[in-house]
Protein backbone atom coordinates (compact mmCIF):
# COMPACT_ATOMS: atom_id res chain seq x y z
CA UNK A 1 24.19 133.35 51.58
CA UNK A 2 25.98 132.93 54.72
CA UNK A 3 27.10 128.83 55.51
CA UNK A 4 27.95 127.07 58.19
CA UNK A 5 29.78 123.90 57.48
CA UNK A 6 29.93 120.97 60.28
CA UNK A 7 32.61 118.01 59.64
CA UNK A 8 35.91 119.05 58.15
CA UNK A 9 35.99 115.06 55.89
CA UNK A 10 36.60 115.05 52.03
CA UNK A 11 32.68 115.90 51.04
CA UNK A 12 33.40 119.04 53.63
CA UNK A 13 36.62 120.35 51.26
CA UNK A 14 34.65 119.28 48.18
CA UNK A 15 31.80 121.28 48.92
CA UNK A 16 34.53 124.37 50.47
CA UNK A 17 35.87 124.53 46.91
CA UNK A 18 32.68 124.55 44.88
CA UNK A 19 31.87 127.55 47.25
CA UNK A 20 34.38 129.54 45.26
CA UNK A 21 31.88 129.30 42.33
CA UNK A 22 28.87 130.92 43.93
CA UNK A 23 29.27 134.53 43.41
CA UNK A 24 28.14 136.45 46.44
CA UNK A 25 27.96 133.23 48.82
CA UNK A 26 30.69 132.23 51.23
CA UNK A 27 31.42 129.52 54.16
CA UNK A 28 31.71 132.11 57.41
CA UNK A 29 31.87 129.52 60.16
CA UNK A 30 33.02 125.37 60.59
CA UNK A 31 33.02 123.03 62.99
CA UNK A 32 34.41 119.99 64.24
CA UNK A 33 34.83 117.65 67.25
CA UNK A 34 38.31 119.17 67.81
CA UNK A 35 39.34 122.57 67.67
CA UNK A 36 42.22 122.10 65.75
CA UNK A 37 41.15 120.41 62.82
CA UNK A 38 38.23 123.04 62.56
CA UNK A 39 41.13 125.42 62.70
CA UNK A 40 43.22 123.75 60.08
CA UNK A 41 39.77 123.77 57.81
CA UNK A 42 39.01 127.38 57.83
CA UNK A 43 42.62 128.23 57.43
CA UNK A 44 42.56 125.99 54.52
CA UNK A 45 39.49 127.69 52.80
CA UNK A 46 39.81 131.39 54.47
CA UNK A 47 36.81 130.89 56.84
CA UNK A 48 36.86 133.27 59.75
CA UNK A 49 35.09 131.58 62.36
CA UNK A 50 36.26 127.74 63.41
CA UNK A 51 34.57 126.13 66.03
CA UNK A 52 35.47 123.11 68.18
CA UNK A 53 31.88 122.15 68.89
CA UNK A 54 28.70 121.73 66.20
CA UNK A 55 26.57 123.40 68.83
CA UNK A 56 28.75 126.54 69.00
CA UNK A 57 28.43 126.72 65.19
CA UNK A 58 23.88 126.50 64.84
CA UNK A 59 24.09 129.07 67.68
CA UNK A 60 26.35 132.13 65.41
CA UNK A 61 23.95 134.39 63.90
CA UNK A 62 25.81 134.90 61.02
CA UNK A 63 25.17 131.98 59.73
CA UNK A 64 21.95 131.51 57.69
CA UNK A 65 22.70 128.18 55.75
CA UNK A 66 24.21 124.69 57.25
CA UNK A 67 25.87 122.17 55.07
CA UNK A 68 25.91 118.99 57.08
CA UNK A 69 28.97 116.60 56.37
CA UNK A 70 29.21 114.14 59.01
CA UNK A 71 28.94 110.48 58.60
CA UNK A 72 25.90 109.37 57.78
CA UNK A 73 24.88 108.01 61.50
CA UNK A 74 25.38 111.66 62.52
CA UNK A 75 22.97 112.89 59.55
CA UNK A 76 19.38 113.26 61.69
CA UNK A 77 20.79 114.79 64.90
CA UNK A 78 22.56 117.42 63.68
CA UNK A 79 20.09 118.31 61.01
CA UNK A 80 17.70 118.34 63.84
CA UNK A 81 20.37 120.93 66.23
CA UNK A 82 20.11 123.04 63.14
CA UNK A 83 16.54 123.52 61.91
CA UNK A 84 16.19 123.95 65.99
CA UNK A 85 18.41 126.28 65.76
CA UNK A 86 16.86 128.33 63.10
CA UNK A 87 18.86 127.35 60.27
CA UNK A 88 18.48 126.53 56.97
CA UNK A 89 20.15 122.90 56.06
CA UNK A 90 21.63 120.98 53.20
CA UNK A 91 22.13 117.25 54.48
CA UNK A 92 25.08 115.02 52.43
CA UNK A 93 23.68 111.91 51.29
CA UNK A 94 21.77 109.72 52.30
CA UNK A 95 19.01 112.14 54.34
CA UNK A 96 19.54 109.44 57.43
CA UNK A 97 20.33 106.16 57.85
CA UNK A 98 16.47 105.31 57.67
CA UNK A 99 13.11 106.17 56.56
CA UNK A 100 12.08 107.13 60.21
CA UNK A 101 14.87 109.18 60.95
CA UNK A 102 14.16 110.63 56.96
CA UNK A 103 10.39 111.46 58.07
CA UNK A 104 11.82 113.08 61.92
CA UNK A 105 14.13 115.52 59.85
CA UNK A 106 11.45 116.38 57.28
CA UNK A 107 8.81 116.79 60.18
CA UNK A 108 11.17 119.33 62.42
CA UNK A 109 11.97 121.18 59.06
CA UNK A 110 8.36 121.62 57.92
CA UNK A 111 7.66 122.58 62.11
CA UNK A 112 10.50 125.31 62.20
CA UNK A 113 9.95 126.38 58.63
CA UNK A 114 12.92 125.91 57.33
CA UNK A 115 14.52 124.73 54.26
CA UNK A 116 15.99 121.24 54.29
CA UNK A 117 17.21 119.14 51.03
CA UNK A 118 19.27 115.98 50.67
CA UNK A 119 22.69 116.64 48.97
CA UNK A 120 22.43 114.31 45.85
CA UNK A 121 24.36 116.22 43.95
CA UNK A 122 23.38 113.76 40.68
CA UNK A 123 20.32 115.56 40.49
CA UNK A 124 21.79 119.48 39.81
CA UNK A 125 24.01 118.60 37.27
CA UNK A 126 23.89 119.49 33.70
CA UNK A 127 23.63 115.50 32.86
CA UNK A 128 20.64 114.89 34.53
CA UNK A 129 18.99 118.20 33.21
CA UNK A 130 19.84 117.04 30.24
CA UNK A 131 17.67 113.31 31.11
CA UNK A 132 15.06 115.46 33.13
CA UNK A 133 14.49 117.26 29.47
CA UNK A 134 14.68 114.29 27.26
CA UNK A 135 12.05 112.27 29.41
CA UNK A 136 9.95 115.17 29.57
CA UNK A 137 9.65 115.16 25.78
CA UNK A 138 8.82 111.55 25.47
CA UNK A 139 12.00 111.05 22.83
CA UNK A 140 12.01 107.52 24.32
CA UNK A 141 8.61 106.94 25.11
CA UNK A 142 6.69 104.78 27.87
CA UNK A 143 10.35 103.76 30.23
CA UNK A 144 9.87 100.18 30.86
CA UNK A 145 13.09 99.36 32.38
CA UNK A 146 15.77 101.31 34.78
CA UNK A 147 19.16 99.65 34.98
CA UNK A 148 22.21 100.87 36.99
CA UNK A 149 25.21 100.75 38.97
CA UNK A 150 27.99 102.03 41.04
CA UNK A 151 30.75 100.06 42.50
CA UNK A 152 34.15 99.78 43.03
CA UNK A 153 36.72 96.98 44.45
CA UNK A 154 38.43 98.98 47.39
CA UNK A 155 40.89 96.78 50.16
CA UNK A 156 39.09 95.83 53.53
CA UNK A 157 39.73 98.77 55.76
CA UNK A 158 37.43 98.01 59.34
CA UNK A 159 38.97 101.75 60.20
CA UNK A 160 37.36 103.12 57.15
CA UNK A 161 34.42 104.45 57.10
CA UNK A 162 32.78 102.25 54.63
CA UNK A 163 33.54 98.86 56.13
CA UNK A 164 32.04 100.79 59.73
CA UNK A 165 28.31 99.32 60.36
CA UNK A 166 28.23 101.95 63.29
CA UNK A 167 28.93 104.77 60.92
CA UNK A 168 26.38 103.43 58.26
CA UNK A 169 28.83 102.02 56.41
CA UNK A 170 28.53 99.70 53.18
CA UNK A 171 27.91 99.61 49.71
CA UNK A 172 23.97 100.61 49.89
CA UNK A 173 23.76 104.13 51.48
CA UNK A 174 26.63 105.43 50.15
CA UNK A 175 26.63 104.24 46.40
CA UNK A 176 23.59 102.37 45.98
CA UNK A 177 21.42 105.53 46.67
CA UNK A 178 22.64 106.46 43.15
CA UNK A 179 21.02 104.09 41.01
CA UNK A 180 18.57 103.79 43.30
CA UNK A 181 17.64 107.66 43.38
CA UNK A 182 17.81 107.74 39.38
CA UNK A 183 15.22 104.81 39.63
CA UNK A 184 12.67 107.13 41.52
CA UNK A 185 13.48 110.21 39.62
CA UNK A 186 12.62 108.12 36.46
CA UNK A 187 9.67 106.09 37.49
CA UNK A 188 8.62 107.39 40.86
CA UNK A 189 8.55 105.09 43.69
CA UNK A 190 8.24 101.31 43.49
CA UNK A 191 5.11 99.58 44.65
CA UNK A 192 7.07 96.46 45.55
CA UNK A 193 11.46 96.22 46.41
CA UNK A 194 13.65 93.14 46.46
CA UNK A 195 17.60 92.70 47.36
CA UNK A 196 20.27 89.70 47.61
CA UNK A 197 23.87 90.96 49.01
CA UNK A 198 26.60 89.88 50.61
CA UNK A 199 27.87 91.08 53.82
CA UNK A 200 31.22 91.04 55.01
CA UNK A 201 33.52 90.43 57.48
CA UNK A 202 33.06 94.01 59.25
CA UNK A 203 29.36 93.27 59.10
CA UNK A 204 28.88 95.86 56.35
CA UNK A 205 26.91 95.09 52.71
CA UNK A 206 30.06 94.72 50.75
CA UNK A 207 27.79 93.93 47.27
CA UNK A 208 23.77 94.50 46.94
CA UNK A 209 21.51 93.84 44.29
CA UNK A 210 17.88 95.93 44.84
CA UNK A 211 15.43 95.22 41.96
CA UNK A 212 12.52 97.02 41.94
CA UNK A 213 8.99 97.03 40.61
CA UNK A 214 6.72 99.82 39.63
CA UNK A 215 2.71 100.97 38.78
CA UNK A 216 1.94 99.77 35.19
CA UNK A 217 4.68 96.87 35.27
CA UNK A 218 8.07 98.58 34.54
CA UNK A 219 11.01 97.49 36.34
CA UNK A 220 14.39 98.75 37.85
CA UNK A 221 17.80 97.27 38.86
CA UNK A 222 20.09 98.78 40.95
CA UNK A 223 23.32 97.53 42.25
CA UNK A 224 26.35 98.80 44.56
CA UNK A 225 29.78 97.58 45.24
CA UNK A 226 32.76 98.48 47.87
CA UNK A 227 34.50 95.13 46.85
CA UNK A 228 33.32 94.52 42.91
CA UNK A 229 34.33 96.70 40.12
CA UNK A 230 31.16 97.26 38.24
CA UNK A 231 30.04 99.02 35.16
CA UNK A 232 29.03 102.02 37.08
CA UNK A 233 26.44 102.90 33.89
CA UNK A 234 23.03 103.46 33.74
CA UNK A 235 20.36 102.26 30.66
CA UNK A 236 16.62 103.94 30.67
CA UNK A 237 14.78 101.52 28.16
CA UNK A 238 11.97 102.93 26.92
CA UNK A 239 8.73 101.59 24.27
CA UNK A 240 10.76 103.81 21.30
CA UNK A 241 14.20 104.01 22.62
CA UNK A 242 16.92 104.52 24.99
CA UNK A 243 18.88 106.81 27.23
CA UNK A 244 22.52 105.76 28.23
CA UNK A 245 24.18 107.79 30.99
CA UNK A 246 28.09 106.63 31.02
CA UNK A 247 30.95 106.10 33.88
CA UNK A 248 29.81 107.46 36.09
CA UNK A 249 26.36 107.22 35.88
CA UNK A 250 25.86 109.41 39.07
CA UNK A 251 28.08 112.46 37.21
CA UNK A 252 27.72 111.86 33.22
CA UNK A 253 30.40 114.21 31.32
CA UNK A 254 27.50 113.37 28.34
CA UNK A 255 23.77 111.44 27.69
CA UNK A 256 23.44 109.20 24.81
CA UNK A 257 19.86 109.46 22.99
CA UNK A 258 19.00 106.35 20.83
CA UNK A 259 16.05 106.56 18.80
CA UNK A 260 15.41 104.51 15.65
CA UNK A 261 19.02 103.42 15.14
CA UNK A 262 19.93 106.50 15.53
CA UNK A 263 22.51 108.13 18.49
CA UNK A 264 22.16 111.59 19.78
CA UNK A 265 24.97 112.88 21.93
CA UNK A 266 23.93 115.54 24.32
CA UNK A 267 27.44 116.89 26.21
CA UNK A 268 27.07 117.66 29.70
CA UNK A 269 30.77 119.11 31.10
CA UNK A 270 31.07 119.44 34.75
CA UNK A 271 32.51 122.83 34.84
CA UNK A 272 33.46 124.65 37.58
CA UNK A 273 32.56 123.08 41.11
CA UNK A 274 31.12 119.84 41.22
CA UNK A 275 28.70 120.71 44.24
CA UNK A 276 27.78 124.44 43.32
CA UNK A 277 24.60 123.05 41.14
CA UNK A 278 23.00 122.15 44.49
CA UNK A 279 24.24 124.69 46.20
CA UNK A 280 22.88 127.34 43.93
CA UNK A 281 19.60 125.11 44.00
CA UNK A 282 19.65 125.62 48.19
CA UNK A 283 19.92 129.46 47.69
CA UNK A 284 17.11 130.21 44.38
CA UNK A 285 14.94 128.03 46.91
CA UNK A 286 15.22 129.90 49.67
CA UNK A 287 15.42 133.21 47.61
CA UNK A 288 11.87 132.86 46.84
CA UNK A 289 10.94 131.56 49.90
CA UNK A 290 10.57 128.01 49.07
CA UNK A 291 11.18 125.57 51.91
CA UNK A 292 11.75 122.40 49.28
CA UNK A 293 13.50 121.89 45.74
CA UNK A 294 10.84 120.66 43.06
CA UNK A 295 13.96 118.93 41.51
CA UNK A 296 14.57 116.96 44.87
CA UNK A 297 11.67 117.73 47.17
CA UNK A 298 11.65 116.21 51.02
CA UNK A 299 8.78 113.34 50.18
CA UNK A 300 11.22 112.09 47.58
CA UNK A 301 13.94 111.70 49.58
CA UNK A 302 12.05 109.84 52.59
CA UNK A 303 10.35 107.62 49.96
CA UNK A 304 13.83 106.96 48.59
CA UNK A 305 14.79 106.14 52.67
CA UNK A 306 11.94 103.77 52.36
CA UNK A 307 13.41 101.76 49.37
CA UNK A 308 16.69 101.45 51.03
CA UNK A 309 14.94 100.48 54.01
CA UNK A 310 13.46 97.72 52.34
CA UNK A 311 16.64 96.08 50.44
CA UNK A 312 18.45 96.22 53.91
CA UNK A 313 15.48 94.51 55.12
CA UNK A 314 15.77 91.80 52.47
CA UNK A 315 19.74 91.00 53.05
CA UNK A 316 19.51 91.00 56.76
CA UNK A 317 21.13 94.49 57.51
CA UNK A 318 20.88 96.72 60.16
CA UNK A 319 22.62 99.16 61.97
CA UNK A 320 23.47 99.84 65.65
CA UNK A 321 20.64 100.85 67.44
CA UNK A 322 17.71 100.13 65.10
């Protein structure tokens, strides 16, 4: 396939270099707000068209596919310019910055037919085939109990993007949605969602704790961190055993499988580009004319919008706007 990439930030050059590992695929156009850092981009990555202007970049007919890397408060409206547009879209995490923006982007997808997923990469990778495969044949049994997290302690930076409320910033959205997504994929989505945080000086969720209950009693944790190391693990407990996903929980090198006393290792090396899996997902979709993934499909991600929705809702957080 053809791409379009708009935002020239670190997920942008991430995703540029996994593009070298999808045979017969290439970035052909990128834009940003200024001409010259689109220009510094594409010479960068050997893209031939740079634009200085996102609208410049849905209008080129060579492009079939748009990866969106913006910040997140920037997710919806140019997801929208693109399905518009007639394009194809992969949106970085998280789909929007809430469950009605979520639903809006879905809605003008489904109206344009066109493909849209959410970029959680997590859910392409060889670690979390390797869960998807293990659940599936009941090794652990009934799961009774999700527990993760991802945090870090990073220095208070109101320039940086995380400590920005305007920009969506925080501990939630942009780590949070990792244990919190693993949650759903494991146990669908919760019939009832709870949260205690802390916010910050910049008026972002610095810490958040979202615990969350599910049909037929099992439960999940899920917590996220910009100014607490934490474990960054995940536990599945299940009625015969359990499956342990390591730092990082969100891209496991390997799964543990423990079942009566005993440990399974199941290796899961991320080779090659660390965003290809989803990539390659976007373009076997769309291949067969599929306008959603199975492994991530669009009422997932909007119910996922919901939960987060709902733990902001219980600390007292919103952004700009809302």
């Amino acid at each position: 396939m053809r791409w379009g990439v708009i935002g020239t930030g670190g997920i942008a050059q991430t995703f540029a270099t996994a593009m070298e590992h999808v045979p017969g695929s290439s970035i052909v156009a990128v834009s940003s707000r200024q001409q010259a850092t689109a220009d510094a981009f594409a010479a960068a990555h050997g893209i031939a068209r740079p634009y200085g202007n996102d609208a410049a970049l849905v209008e080129d007919a060579e492009v079939e596919a748009v990866y969106v890397a913006t910040p997140h408060h920037r997710h919806h409206d140019d997801t929208i310019r693109a399905l518009e547009a007639g394009k194809h879209v992969l949106c970085e995490k998280p789909l929007a910055l809430n469950a009605a923006q979520a639903d809006a982007m879905a809605t003008a997808a489904r109206r344009h037919d066109r493909f849209l997923m959410e970029a959680i990469w997590s859910r392409f990778l060889p670690g979390y085939d390797a869960l998807r495969t293990v659940l599936a044949a009941g090794e652990i049994g009934e799961v009774l109990h999700v527990d993760a997290s991802f945090g870090f302690r990073r220095p208070i930076d109101p320039a940086h993007r995380l400590f920005d409320l305007a920009l969506g910033g925080g501990a939630l959205l942009d780590l949070g949605l990792y244990p919190v997504q693993l949650a759903h994929m494991v146990l669908g989505p919760p019939t009832s969602v709870t949260a205690h945080g802390r916010i910050g000086a910049t008026g972002v969720d610095e810490h958040i704790v979202v615990t969350m209950g599910f049909e037929g009693g099992a439960l999940a944790v899920a917590q996220a961190a910009i100014r607490t190391p934490l474990a960054s693990t995940a536990r599945i407990a299940g009625t015969e055993g359990t499956i342990l996903l390591p730092q990082y929980m969100h891209a496991p090198m390997y799964v543990d499988v423990e079942v009566g006393g005993t440990t399974r290792r199941i290796d899961t090396p991320l080779d090659g580009g660390s965003l290809r899996h989803e990539i390659a997902e976007v373009e076997r979709c769309i291949a067969r004319g599929a306008l959603e993934s199975d492994v991530l499909p669009l009422a997932e991600s909007c119910a996922i919008a919901a939960t987060l929705d709902q733990a902001r809702a219980a600390i007292g957080l919103r952004y700009p706007g809302e």
